[in-house]
Structure formats: structure tokens, C-alpha cells
N, C-alpha and C. Protein backbone atom coordinates (compact mmCIF):
# COMPACT_ATOMS: atom_id res chain seq x y z
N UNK A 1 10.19 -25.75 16.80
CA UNK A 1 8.89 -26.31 16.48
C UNK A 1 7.87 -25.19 16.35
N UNK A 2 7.48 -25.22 15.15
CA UNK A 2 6.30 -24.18 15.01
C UNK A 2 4.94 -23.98 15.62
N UNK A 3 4.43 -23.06 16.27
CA UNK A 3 3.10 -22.90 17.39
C UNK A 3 2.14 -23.38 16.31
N UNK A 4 1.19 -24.06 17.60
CA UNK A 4 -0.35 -24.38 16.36
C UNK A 4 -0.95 -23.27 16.04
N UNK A 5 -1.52 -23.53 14.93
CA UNK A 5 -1.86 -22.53 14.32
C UNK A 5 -3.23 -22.18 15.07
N UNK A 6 -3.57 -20.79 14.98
CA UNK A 6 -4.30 -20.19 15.85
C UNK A 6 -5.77 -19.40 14.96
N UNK A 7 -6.98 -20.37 15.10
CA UNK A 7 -8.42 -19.79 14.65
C UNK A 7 -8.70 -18.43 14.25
N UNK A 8 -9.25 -18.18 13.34
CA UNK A 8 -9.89 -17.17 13.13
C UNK A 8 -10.52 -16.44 14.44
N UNK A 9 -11.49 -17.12 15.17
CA UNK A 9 -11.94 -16.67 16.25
C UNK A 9 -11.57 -16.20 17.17
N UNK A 10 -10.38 -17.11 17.67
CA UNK A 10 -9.69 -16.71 19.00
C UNK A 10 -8.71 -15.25 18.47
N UNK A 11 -8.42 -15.90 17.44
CA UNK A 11 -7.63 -14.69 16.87
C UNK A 11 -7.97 -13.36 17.20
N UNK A 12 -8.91 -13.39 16.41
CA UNK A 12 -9.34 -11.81 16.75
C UNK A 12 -10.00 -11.13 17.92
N UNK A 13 -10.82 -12.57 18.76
CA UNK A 13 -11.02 -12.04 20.01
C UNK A 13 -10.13 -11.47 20.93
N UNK A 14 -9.37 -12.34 20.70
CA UNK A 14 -7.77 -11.48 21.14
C UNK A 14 -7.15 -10.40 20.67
N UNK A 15 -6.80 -10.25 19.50
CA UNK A 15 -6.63 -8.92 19.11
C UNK A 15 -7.27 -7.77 19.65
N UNK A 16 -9.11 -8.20 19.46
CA UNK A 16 -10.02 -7.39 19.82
C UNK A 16 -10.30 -6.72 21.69
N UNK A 17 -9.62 -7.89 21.80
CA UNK A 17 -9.52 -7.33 23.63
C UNK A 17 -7.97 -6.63 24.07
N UNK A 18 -7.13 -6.86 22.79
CA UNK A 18 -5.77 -5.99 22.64
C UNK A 18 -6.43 -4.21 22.32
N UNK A 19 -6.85 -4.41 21.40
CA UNK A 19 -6.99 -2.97 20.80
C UNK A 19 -8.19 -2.31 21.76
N UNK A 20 -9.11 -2.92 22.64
CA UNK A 20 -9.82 -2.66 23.20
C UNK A 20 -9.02 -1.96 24.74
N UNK A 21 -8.34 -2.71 25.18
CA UNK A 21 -7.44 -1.83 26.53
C UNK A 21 -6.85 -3.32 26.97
N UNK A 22 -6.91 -4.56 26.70
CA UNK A 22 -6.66 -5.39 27.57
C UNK A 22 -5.28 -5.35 27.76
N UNK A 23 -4.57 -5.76 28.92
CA UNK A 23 -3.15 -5.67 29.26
C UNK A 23 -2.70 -7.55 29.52
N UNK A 24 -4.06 -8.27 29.55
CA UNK A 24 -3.65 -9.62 30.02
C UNK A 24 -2.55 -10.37 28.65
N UNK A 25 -1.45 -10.92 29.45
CA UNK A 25 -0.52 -11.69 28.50
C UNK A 25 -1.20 -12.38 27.82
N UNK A 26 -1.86 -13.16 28.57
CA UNK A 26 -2.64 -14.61 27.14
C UNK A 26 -3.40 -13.72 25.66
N UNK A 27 -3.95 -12.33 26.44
CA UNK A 27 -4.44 -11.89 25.20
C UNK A 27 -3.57 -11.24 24.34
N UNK A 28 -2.53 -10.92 25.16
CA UNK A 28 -1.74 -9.99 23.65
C UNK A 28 -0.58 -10.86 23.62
N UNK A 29 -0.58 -12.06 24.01
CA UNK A 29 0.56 -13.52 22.90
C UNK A 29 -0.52 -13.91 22.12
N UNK A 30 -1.74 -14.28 22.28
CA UNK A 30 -2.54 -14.88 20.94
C UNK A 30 -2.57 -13.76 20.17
N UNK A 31 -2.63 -12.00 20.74
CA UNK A 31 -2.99 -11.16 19.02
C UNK A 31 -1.27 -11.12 18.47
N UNK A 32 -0.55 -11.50 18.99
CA UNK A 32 0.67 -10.91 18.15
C UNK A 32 0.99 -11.94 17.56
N UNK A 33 0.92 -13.50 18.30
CA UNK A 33 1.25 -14.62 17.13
C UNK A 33 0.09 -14.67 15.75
N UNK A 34 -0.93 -14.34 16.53
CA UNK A 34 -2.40 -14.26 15.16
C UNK A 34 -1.96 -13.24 14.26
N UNK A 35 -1.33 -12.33 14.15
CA UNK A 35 -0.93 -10.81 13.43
C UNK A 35 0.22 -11.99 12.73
N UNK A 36 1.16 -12.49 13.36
CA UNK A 36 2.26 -13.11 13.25
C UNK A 36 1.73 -14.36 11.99
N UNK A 37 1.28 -14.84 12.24
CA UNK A 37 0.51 -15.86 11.77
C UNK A 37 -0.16 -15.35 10.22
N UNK A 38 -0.78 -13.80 10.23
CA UNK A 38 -1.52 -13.94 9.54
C UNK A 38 -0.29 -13.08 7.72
N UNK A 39 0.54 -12.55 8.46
CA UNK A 39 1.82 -12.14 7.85
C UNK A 39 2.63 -13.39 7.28
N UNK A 40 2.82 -14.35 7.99
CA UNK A 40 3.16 -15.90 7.37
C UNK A 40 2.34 -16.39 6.00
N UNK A 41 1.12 -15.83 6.47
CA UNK A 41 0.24 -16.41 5.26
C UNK A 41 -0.13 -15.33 4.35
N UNK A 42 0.65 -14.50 4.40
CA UNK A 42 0.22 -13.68 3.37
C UNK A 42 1.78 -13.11 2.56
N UNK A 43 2.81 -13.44 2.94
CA UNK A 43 4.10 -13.67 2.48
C UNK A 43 4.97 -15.12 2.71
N UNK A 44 4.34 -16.04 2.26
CA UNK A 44 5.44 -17.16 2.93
C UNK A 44 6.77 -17.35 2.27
N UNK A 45 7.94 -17.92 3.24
CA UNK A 45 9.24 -17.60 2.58
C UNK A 45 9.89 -17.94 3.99
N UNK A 46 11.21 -17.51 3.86
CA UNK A 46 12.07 -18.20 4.55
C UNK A 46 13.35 -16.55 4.48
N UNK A 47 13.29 -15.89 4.01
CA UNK A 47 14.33 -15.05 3.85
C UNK A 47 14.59 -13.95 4.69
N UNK A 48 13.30 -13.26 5.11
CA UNK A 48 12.94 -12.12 6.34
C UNK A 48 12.74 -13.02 7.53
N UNK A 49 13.32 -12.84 8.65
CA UNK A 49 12.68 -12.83 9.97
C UNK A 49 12.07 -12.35 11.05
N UNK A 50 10.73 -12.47 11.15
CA UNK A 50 10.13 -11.08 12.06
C UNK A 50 10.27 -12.15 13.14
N UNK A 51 10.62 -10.89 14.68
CA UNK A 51 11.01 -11.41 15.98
C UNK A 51 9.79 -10.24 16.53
N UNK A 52 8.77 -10.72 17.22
CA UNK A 52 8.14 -10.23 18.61
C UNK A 52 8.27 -10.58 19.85
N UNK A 53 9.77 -10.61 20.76
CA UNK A 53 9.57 -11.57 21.79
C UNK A 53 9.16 -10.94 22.80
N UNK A 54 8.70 -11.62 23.82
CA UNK A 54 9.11 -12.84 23.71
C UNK A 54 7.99 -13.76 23.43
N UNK A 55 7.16 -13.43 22.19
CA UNK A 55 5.76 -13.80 21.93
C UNK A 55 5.83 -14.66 20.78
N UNK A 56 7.04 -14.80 19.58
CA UNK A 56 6.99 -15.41 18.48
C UNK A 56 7.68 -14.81 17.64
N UNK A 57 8.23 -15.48 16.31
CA UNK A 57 8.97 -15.03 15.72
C UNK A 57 8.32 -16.02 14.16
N UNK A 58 8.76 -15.30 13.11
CA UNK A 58 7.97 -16.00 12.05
C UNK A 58 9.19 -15.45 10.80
N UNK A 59 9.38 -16.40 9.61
CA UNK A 59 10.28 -16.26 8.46
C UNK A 59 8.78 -16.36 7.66
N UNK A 60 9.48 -15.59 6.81
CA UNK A 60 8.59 -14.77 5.83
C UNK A 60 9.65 -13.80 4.34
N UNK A 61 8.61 -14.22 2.92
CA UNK A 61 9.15 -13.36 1.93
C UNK A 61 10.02 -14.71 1.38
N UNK A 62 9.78 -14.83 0.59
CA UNK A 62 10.13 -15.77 -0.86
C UNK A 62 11.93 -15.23 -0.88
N UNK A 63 12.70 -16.38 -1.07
CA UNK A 63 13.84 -15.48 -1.44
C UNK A 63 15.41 -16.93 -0.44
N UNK A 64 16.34 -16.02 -0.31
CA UNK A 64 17.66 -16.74 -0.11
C UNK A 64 17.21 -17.64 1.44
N UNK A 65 17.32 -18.35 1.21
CA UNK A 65 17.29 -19.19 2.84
C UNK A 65 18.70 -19.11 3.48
N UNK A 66 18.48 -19.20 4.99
CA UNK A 66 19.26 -18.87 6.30
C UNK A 66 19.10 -20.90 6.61
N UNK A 67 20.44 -21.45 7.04
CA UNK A 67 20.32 -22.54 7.83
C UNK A 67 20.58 -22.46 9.29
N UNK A 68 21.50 -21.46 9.74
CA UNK A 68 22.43 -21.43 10.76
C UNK A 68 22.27 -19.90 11.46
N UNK A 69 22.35 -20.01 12.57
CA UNK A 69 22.83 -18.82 13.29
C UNK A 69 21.30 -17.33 12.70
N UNK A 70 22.03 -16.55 12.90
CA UNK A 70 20.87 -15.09 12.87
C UNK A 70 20.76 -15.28 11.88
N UNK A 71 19.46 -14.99 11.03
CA UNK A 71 19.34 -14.57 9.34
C UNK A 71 19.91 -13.72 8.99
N UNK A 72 19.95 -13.17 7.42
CA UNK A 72 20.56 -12.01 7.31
C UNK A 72 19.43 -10.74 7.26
N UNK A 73 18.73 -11.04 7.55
CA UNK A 73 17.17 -9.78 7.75
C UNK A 73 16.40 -10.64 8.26
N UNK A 74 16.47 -9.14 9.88
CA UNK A 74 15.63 -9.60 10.38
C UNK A 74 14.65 -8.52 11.19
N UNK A 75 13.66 -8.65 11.54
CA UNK A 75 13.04 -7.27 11.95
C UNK A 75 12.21 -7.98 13.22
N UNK A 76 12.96 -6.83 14.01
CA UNK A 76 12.35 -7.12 15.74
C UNK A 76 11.52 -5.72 16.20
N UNK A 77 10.71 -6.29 16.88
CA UNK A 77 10.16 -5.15 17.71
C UNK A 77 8.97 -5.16 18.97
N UNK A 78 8.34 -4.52 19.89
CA UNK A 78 7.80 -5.00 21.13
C UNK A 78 6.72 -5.37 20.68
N UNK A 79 5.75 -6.01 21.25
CA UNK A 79 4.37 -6.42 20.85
C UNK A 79 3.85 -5.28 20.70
N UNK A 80 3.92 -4.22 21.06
CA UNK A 80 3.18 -2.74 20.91
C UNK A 80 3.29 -2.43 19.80
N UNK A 81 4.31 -2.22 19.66
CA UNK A 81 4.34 -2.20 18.05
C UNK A 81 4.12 -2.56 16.79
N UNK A 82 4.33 -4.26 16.97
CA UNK A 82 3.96 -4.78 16.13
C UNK A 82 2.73 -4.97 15.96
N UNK A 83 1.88 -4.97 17.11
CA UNK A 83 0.08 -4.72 16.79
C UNK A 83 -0.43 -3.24 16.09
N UNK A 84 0.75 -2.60 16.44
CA UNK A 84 0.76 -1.12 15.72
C UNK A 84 0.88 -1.58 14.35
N UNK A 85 1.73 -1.77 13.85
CA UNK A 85 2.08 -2.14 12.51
C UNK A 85 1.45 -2.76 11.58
N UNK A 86 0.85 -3.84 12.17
CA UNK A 86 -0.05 -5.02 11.60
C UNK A 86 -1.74 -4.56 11.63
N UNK A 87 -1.73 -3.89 12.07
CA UNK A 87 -3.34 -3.14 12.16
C UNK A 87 -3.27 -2.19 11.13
N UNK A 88 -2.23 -1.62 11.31
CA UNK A 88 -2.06 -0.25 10.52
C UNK A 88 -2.55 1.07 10.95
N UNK A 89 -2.15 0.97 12.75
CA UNK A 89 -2.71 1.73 13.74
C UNK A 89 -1.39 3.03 13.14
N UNK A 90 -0.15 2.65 13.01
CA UNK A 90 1.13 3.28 12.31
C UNK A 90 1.54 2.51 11.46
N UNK A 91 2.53 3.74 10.91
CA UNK A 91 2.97 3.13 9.70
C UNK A 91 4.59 2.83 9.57
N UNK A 92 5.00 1.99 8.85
CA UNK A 92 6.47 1.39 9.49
C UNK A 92 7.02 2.88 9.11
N UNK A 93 7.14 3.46 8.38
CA UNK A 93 7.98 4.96 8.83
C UNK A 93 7.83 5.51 10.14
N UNK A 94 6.91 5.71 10.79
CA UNK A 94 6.49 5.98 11.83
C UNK A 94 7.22 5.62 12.43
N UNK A 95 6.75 4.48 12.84
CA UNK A 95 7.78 3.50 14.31
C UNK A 95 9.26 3.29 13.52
N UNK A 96 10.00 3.12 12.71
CA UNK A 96 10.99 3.00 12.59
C UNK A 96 11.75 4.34 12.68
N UNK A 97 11.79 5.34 11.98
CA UNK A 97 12.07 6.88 12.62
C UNK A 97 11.68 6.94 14.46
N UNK A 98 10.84 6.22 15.24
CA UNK A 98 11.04 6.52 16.82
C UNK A 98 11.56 5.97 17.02
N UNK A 99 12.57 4.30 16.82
CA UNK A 99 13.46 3.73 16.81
C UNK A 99 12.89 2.60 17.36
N UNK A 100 11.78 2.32 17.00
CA UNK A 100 10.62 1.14 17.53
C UNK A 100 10.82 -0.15 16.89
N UNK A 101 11.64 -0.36 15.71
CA UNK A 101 11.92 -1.27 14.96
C UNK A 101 13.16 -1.32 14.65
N UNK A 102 13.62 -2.57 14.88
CA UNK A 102 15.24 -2.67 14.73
C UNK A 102 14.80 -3.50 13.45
N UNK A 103 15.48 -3.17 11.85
CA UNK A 103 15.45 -3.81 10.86
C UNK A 103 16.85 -3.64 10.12
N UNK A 104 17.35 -5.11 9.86
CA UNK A 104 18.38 -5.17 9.48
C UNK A 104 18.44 -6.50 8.03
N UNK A 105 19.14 -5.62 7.29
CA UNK A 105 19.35 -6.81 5.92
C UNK A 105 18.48 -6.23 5.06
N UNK A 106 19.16 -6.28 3.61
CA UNK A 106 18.42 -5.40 2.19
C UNK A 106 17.38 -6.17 2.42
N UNK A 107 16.68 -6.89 2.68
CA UNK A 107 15.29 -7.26 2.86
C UNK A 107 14.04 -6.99 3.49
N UNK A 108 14.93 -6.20 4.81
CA UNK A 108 14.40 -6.45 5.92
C UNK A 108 12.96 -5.60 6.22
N UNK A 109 13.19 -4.45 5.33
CA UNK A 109 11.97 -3.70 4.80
C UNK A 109 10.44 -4.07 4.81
N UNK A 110 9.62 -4.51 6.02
CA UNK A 110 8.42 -5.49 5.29
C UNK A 110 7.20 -4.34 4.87
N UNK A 111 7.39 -3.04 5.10
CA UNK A 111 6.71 -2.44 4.81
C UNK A 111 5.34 -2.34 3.89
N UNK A 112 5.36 -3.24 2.64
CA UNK A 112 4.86 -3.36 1.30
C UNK A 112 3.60 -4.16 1.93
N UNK A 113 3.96 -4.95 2.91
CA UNK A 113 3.14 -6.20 3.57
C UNK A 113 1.86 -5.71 4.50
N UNK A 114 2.39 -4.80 5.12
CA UNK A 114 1.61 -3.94 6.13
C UNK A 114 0.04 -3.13 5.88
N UNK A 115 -0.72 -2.97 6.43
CA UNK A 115 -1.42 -4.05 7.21
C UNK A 115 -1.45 -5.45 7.23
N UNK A 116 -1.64 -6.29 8.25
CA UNK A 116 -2.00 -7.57 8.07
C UNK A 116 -3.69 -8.11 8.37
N UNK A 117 -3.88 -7.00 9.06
CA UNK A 117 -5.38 -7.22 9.56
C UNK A 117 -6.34 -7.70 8.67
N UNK A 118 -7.07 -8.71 8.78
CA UNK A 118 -7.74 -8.69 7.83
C UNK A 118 -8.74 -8.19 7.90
């Protein structure tokens, strides 16, 4: 079942108390599903799977659909990162050369997508 979708507002207040120093969970599960969220809506699709757990996970990118079991691309990585990524604090070369991103499947590449921030 898919999370409700999450405000503009809260969104970024959260983010904003992420990138600011905050360490509290509630704030960095609302910025990574909001990052999460905002990557959904700016590639929708069914073919890539991005995994942040244990915070959310989102299919994304136009293309072959998965019914069963693991997709065939899928790209995981810690919430650190992925607020890295989605800000465009780094760049997926970056964290994927430190071994910060496990990406698997000719797809799995979301690079092109990156930033998500709006």
C-alpha cells in the first residue's frame, strides 16, 4: 500500500531540518519519502526500483513491468545518501565509486534524474 502523499510544506520542512543537522527519525523518514516522492513524480513508471530502507521504496522510469519477486533494477542506498543524491549535495558517480549505492539492472542507472530538489 502506497504512503500518503506528503505536502509541499512538511516536505521541505523536513528536508530543511535534515540538511540543517537534524538527526530526529520523523524528520529524515518525511525528507527521504518527500525526495522519494518527488522522483516518483518526476519519472513515473514501474521499471526502476529505488529502495531507502527502512524509510520507503518507490518504482519509477517508464518501461518493462516487474509482477513478482525483486525487480530487475533496482537501486538501494542509506538515507544519507540518498538525501545526498536527491539534493545534489553528490553526484551518483560519487557515491557509487564509494560503494554507497548498490545499483543493479541495465536500467538501474537513475543518474539523468538527479537532482530531485525542487
Amino acid at each position: 500500500m502506497p504512503l500518503p502523499k506528503i505536502d509541499t510544506v512538511t516536505g521541505r520542512r523536513a528536508l530543511n531540518a535534515v540538511l540543517d543537522g537534524s538527526t530526529a527519525r520523523p524528520d529524515r523518514a518525511t525528507a527521504v519519502r518527500y525526495l522519494l516522492q518527488l522522483l516518483a513524480e518526476k519519472a513515473p513508471g514501474n521499471s526502476v526500483e529505488v529502495r531507502v530502507p527502512p524509510f520507503g521504496a518507490v518504482q519509477v522510469i517508464e518501461g518493462p513491468r516487474h509482477t513478482r519477486g525483486t525487480p530487475p533494477n533496482v537501486v538501494e542506498t542509506d538515507a544519507d545518501t540518498w538525501i545526498a543524491l536527491a539534493t545534489g549535495a553528490q553526484t551518483w558517480n560519487e557515491l557509487r565509486d564509494a560503494g554507497l549505492i548498490s545499483a543493479s539492472g541495465v536500467r538501474a542507472d537513475i543518474s539523468p534524474l538527479l537532482p530531485v530538489r525542487p
